[in-house]
PDB file of N, CA and C in Angstrom:
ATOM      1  N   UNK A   1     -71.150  15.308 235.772  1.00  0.00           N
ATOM      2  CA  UNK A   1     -71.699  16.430 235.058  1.00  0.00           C
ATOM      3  C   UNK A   1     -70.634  16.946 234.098  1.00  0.00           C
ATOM      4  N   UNK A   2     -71.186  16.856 232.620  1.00  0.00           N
ATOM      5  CA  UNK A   2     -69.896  17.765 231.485  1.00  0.00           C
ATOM      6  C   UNK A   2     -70.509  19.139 232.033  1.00  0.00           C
ATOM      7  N   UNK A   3     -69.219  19.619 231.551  1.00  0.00           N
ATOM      8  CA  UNK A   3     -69.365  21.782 231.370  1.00  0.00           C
ATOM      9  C   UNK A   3     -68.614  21.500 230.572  1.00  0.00           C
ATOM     10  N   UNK A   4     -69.030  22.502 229.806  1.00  0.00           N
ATOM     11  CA  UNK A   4     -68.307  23.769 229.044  1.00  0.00           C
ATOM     12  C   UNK A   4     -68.395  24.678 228.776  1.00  0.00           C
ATOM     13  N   UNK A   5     -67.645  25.942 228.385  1.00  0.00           N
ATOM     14  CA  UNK A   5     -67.466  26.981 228.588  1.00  0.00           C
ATOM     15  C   UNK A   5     -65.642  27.397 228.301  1.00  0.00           C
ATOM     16  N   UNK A   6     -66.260  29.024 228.152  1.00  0.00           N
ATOM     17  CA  UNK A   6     -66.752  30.084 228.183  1.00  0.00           C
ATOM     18  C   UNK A   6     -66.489  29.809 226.580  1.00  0.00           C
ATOM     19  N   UNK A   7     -68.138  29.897 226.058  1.00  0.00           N
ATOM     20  CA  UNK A   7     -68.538  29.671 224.677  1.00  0.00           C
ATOM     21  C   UNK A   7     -68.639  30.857 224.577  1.00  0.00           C
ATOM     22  N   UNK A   8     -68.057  31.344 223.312  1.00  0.00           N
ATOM     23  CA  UNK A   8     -67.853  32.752 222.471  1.00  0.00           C
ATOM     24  C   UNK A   8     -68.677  32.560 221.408  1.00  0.00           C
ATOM     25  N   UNK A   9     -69.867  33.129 221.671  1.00  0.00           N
ATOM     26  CA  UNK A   9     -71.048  33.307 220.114  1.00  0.00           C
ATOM     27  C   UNK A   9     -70.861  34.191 219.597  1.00  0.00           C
ATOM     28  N   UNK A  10     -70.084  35.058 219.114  1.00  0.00           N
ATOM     29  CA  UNK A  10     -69.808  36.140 218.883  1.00  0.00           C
ATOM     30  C   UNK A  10     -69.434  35.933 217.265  1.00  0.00           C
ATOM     31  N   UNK A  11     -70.544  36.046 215.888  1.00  0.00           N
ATOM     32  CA  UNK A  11     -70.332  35.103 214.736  1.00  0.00           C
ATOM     33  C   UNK A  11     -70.197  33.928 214.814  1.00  0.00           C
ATOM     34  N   UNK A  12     -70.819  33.262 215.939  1.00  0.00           N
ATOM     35  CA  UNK A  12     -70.805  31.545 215.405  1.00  0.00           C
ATOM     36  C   UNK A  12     -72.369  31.487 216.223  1.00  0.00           C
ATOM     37  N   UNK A  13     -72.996  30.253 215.333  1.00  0.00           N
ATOM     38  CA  UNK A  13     -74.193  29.978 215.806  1.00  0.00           C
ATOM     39  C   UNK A  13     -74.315  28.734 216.729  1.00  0.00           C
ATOM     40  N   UNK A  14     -74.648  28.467 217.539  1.00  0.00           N
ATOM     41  CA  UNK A  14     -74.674  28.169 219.092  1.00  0.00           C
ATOM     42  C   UNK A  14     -76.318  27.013 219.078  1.00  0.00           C
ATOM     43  N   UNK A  15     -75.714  25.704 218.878  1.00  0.00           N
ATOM     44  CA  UNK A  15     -76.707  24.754 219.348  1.00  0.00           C
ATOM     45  C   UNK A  15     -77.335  24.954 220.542  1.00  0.00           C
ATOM     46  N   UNK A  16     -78.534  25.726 221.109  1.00  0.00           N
ATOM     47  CA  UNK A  16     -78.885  25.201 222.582  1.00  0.00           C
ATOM     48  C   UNK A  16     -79.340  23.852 223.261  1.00  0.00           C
ATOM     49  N   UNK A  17     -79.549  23.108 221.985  1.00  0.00           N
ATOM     50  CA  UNK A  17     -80.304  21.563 222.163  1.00  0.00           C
ATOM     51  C   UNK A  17     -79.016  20.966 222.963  1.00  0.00           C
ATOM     52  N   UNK A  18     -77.927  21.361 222.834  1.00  0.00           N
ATOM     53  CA  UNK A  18     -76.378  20.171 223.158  1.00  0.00           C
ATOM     54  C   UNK A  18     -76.513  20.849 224.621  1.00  0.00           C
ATOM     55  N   UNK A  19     -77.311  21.751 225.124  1.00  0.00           N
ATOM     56  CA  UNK A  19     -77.166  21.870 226.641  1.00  0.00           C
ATOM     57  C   UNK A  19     -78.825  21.745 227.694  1.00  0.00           C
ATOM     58  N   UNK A  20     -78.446  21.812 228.766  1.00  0.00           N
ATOM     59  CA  UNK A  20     -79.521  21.657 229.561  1.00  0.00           C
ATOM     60  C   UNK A  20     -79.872  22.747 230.570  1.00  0.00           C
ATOM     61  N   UNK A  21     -78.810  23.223 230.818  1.00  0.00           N
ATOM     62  CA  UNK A  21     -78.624  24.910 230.983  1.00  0.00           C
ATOM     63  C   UNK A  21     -77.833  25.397 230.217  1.00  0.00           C
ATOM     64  N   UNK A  22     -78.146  26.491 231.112  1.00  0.00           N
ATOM     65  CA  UNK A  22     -76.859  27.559 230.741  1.00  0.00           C
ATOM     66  C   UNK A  22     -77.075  28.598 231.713  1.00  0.00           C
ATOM     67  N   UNK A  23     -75.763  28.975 232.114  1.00  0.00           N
ATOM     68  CA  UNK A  23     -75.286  30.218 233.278  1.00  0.00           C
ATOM     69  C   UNK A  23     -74.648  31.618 232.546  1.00  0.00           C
ATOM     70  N   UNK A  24     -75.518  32.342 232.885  1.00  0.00           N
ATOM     71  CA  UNK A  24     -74.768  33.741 232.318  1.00  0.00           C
ATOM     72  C   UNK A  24     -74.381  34.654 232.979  1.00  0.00           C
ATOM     73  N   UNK A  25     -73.872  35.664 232.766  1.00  0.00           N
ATOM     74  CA  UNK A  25     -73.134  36.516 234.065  1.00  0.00           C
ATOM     75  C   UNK A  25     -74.048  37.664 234.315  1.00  0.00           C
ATOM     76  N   UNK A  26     -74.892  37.883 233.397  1.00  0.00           N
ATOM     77  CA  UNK A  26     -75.724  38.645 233.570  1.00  0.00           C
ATOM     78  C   UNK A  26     -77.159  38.781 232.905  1.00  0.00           C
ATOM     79  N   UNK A  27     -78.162  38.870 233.801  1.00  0.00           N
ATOM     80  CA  UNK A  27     -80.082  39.053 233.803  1.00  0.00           C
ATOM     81  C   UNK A  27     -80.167  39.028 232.231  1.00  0.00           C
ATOM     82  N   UNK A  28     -79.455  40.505 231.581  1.00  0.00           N
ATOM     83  CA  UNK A  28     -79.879  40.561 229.847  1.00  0.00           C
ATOM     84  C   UNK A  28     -79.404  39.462 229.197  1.00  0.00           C
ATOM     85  N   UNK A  29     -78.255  39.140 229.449  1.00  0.00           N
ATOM     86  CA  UNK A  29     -77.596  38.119 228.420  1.00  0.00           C
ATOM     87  C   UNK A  29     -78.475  37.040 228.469  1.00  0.00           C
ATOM     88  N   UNK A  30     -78.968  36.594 229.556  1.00  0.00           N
ATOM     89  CA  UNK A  30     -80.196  34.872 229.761  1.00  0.00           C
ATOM     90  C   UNK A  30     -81.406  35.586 228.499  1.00  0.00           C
ATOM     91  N   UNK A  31     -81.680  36.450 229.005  1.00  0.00           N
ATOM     92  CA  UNK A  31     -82.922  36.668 228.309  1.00  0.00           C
ATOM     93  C   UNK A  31     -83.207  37.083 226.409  1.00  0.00           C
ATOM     94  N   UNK A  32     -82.250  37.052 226.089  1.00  0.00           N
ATOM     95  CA  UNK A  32     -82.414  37.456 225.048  1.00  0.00           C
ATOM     96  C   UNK A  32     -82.747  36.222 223.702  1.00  0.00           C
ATOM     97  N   UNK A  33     -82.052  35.295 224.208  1.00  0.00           N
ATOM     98  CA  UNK A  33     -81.946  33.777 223.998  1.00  0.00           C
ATOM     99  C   UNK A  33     -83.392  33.125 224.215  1.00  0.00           C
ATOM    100  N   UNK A  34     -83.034  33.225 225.639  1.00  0.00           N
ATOM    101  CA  UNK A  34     -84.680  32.648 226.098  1.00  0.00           C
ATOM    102  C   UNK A  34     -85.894  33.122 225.464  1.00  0.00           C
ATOM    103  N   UNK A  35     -86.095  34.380 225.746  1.00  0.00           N
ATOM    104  CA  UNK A  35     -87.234  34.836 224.701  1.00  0.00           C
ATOM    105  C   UNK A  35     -87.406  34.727 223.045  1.00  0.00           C
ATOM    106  N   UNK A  36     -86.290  34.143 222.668  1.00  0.00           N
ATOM    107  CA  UNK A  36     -86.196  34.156 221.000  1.00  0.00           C
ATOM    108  C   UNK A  36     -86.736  32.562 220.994  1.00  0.00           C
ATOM    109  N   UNK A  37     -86.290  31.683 221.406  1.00  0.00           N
ATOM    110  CA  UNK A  37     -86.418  30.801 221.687  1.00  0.00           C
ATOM    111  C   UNK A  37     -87.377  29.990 222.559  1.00  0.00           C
ATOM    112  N   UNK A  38     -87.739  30.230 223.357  1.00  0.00           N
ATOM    113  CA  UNK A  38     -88.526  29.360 224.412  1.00  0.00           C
ATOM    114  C   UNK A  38     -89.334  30.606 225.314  1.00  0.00           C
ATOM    115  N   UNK A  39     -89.734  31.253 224.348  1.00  0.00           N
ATOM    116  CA  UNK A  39     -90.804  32.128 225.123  1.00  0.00           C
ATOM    117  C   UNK A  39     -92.023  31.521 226.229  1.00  0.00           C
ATOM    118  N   UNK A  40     -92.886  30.756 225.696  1.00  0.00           N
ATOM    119  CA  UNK A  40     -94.035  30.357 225.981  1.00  0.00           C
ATOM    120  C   UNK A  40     -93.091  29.350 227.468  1.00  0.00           C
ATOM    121  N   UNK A  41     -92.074  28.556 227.599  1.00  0.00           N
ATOM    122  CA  UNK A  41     -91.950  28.253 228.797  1.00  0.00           C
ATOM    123  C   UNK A  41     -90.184  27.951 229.222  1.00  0.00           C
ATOM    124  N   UNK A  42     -90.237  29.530 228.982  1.00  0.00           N
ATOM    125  CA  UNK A  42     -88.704  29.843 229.911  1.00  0.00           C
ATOM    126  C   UNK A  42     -89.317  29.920 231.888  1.00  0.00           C
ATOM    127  N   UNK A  43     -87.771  29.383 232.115  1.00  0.00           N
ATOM    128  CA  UNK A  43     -88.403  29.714 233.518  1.00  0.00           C
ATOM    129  C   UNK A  43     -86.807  30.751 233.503  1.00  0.00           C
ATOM    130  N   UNK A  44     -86.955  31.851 234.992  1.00  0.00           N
ATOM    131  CA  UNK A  44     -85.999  32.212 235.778  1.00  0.00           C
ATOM    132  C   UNK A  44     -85.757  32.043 236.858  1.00  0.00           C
ATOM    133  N   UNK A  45     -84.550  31.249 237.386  1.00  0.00           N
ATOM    134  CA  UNK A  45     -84.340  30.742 238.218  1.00  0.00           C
ATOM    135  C   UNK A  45     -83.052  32.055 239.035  1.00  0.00           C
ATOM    136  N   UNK A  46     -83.249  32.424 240.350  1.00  0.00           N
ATOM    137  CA  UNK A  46     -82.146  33.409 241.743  1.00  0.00           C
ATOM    138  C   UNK A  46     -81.683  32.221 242.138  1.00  0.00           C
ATOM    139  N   UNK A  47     -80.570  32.098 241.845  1.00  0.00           N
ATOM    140  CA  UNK A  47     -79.393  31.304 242.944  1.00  0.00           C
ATOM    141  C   UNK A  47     -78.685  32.278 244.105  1.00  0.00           C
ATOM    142  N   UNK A  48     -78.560  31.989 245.415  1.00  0.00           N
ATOM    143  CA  UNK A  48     -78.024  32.591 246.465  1.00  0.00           C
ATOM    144  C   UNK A  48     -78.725  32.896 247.115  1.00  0.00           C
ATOM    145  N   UNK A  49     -79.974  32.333 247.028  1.00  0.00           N
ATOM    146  CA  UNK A  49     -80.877  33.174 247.966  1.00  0.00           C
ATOM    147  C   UNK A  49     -81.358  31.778 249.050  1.00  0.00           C
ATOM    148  N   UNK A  50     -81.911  32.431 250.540  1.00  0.00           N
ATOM    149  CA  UNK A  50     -82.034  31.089 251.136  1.00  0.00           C
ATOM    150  C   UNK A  50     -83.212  30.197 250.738  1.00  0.00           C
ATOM    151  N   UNK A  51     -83.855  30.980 249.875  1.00  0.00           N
ATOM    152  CA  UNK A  51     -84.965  29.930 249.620  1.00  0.00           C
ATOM    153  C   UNK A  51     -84.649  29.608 247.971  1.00  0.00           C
ATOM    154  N   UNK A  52     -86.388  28.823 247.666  1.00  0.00           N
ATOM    155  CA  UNK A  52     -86.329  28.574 246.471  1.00  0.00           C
ATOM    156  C   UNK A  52     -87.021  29.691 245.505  1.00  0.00           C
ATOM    157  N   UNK A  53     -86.608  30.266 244.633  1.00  0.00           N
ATOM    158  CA  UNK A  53     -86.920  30.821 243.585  1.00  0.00           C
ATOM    159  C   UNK A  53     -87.144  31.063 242.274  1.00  0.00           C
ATOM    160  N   UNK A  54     -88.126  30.670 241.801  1.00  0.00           N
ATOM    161  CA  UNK A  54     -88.076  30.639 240.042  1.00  0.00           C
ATOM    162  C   UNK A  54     -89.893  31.552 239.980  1.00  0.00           C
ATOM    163  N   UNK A  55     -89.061  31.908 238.654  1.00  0.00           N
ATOM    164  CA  UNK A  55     -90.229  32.411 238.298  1.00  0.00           C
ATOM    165  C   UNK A  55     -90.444  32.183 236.695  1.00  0.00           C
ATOM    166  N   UNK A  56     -91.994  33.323 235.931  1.00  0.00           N
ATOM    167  CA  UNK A  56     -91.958  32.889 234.790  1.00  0.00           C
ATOM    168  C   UNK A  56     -90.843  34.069 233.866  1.00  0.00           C
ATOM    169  N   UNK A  57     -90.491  33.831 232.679  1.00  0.00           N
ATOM    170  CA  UNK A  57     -89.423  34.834 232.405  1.00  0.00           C
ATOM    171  C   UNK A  57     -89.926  35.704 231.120  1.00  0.00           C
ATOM    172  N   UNK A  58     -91.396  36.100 231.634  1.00  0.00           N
ATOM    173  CA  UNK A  58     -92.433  37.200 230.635  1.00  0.00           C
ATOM    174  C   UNK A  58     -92.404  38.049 232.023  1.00  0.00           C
ATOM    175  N   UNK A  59     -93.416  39.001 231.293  1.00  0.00           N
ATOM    176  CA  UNK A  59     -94.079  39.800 231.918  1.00  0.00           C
ATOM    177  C   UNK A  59     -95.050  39.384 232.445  1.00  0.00           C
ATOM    178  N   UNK A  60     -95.778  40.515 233.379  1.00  0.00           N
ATOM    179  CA  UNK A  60     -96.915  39.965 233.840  1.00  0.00           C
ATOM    180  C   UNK A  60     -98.302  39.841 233.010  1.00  0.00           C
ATOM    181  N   UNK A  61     -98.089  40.704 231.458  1.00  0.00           N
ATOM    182  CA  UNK A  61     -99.610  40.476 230.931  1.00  0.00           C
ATOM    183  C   UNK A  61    -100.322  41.279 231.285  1.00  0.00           C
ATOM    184  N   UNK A  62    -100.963  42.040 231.891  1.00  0.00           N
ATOM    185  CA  UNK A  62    -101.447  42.885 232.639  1.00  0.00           C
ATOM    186  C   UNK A  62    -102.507  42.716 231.533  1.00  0.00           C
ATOM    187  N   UNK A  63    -102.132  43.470 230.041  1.00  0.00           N
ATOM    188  CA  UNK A  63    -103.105  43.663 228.975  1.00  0.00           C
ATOM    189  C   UNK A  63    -103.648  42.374 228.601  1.00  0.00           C
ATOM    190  N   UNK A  64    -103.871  41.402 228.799  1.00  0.00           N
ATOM    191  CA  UNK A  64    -104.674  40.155 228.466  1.00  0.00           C
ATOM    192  C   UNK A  64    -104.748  39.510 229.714  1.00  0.00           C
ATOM    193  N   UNK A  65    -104.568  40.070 230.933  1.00  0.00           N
ATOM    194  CA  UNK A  65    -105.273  39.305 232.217  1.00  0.00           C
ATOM    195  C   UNK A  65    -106.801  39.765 232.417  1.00  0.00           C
ATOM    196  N   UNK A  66    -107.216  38.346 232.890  1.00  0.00           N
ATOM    197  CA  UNK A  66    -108.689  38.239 232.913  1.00  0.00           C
ATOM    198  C   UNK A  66    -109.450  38.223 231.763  1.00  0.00           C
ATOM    199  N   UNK A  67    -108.563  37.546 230.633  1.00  0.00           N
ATOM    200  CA  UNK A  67    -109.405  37.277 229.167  1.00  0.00           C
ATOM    201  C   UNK A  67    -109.720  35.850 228.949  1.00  0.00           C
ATOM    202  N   UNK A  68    -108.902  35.465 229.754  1.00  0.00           N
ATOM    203  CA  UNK A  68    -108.396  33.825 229.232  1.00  0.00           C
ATOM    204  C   UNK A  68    -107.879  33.260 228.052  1.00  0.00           C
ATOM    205  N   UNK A  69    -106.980  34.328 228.194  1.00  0.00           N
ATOM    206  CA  UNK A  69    -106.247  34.078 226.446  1.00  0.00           C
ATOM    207  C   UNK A  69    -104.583  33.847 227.021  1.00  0.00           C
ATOM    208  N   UNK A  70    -104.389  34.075 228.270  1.00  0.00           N
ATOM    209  CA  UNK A  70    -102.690  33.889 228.508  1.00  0.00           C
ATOM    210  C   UNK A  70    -101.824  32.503 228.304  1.00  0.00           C
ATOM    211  N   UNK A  71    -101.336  32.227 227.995  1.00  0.00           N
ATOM    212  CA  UNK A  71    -100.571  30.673 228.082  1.00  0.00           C
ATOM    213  C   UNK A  71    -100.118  30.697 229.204  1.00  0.00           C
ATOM    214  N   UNK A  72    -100.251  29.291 229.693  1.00  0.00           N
ATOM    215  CA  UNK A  72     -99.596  29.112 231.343  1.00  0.00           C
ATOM    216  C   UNK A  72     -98.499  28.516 231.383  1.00  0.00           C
ATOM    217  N   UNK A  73     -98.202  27.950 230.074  1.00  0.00           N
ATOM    218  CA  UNK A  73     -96.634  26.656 230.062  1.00  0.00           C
ATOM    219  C   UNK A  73     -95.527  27.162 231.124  1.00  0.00           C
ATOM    220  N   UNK A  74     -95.247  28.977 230.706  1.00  0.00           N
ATOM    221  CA  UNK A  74     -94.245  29.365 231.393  1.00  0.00           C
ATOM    222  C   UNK A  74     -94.394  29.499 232.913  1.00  0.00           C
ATOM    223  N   UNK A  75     -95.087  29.267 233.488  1.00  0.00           N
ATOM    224  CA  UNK A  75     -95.936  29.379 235.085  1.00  0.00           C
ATOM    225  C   UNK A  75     -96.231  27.846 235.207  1.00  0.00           C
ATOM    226  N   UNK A  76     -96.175  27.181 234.619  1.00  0.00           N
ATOM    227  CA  UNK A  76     -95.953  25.778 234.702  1.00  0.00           C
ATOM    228  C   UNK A  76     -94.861  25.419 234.766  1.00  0.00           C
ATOM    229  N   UNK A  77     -94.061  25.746 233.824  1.00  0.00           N
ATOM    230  CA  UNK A  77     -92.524  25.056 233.977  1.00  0.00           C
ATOM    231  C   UNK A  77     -92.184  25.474 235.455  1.00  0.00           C
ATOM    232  N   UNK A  78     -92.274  26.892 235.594  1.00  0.00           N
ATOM    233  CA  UNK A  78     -91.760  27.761 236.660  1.00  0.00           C
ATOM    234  C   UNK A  78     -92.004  26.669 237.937  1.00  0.00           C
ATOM    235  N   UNK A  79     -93.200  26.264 238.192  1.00  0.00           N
ATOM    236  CA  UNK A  79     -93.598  25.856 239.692  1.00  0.00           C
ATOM    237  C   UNK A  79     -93.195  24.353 239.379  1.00  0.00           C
ATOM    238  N   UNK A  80     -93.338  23.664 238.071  1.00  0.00           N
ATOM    239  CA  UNK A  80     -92.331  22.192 237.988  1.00  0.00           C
ATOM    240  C   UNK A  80     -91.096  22.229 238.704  1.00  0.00           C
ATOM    241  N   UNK A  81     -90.375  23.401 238.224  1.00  0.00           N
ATOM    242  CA  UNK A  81     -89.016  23.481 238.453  1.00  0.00           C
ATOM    243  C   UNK A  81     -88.392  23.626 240.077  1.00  0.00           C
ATOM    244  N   UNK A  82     -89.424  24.309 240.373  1.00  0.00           N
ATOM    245  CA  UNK A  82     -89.596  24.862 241.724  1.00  0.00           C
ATOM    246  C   UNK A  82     -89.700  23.632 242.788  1.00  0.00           C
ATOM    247  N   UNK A  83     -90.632  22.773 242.339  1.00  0.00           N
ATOM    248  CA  UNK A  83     -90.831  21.452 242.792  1.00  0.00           C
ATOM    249  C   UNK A  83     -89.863  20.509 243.172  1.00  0.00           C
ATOM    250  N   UNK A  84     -89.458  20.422 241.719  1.00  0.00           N
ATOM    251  CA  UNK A  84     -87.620  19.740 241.686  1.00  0.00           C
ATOM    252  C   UNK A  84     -86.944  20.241 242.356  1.00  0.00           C
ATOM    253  N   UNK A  85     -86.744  20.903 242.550  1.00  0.00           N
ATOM    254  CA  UNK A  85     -85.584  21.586 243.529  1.00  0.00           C
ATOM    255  C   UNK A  85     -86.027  21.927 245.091  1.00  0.00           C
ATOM    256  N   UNK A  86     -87.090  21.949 245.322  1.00  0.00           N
ATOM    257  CA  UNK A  86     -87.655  21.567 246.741  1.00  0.00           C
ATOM    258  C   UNK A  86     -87.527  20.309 247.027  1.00  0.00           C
ATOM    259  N   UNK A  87     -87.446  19.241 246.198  1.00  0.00           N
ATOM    260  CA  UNK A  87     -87.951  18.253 246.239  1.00  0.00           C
ATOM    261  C   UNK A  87     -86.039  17.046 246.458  1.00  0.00           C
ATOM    262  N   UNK A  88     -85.075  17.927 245.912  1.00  0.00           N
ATOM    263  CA  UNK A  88     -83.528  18.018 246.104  1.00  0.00           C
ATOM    264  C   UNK A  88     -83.302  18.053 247.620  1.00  0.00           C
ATOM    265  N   UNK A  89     -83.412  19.817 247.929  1.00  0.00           N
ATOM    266  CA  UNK A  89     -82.921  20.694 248.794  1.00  0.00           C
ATOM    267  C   UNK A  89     -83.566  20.032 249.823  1.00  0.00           C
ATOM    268  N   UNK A  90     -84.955  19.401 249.853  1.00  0.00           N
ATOM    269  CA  UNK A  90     -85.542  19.272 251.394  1.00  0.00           C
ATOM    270  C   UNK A  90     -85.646  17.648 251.469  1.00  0.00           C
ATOM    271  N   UNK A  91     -85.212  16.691 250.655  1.00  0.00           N
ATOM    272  CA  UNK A  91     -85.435  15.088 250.568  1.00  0.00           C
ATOM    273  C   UNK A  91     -84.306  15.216 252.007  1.00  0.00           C
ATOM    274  N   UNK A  92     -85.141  13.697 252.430  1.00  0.00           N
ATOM    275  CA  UNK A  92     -84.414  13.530 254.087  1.00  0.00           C
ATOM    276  C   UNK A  92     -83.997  11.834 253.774  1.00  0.00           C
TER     277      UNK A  92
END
């Protein structure tokens, strides 16, 4: 696995295509990116916890639930991802 880091965007513009994650130190900093970018299917992923956790990284919609107008990509990726990593954590 390459890393690198601790990338300073601070006036420089920042390929996300050259990565496959990315770890931030904090909830706002992931999201600001993600939503500019990959709205329709960001996932959020809790590390430290004993189980598995991801979710989608919108809101819940509230105002267009039960229209059938929501996109699901991001609730798709979410439970893909979720999969993969069950699919890691519990292989025997």
């Amino acid at each position: 696995m390459l890393l690198r880091g601790l990338i300073r965007t601070r006036g420089k513009a920042v390929n996300l295509n050259e990565f496959d994650i990315v770890v931030v130190m904090y909830h706002y900093q992931g999201h600001i990116p993600i939503k500019l970018l990959g709205f329709d299917s960001g996932v959020n992923v809790t590390v430290g916890l004993p189980f598995i956790r991801t979710s989608v990284d919108h809101g819940t919609a509230f105002p267009i639930a039960g229209k059938g107008i929501a996109d699901s990509r991001s609730m798709t990726a979410s439970l893909y991802l979720a999969a993969k990593m069950a699919n890691v954590k519990y292989a025997k």
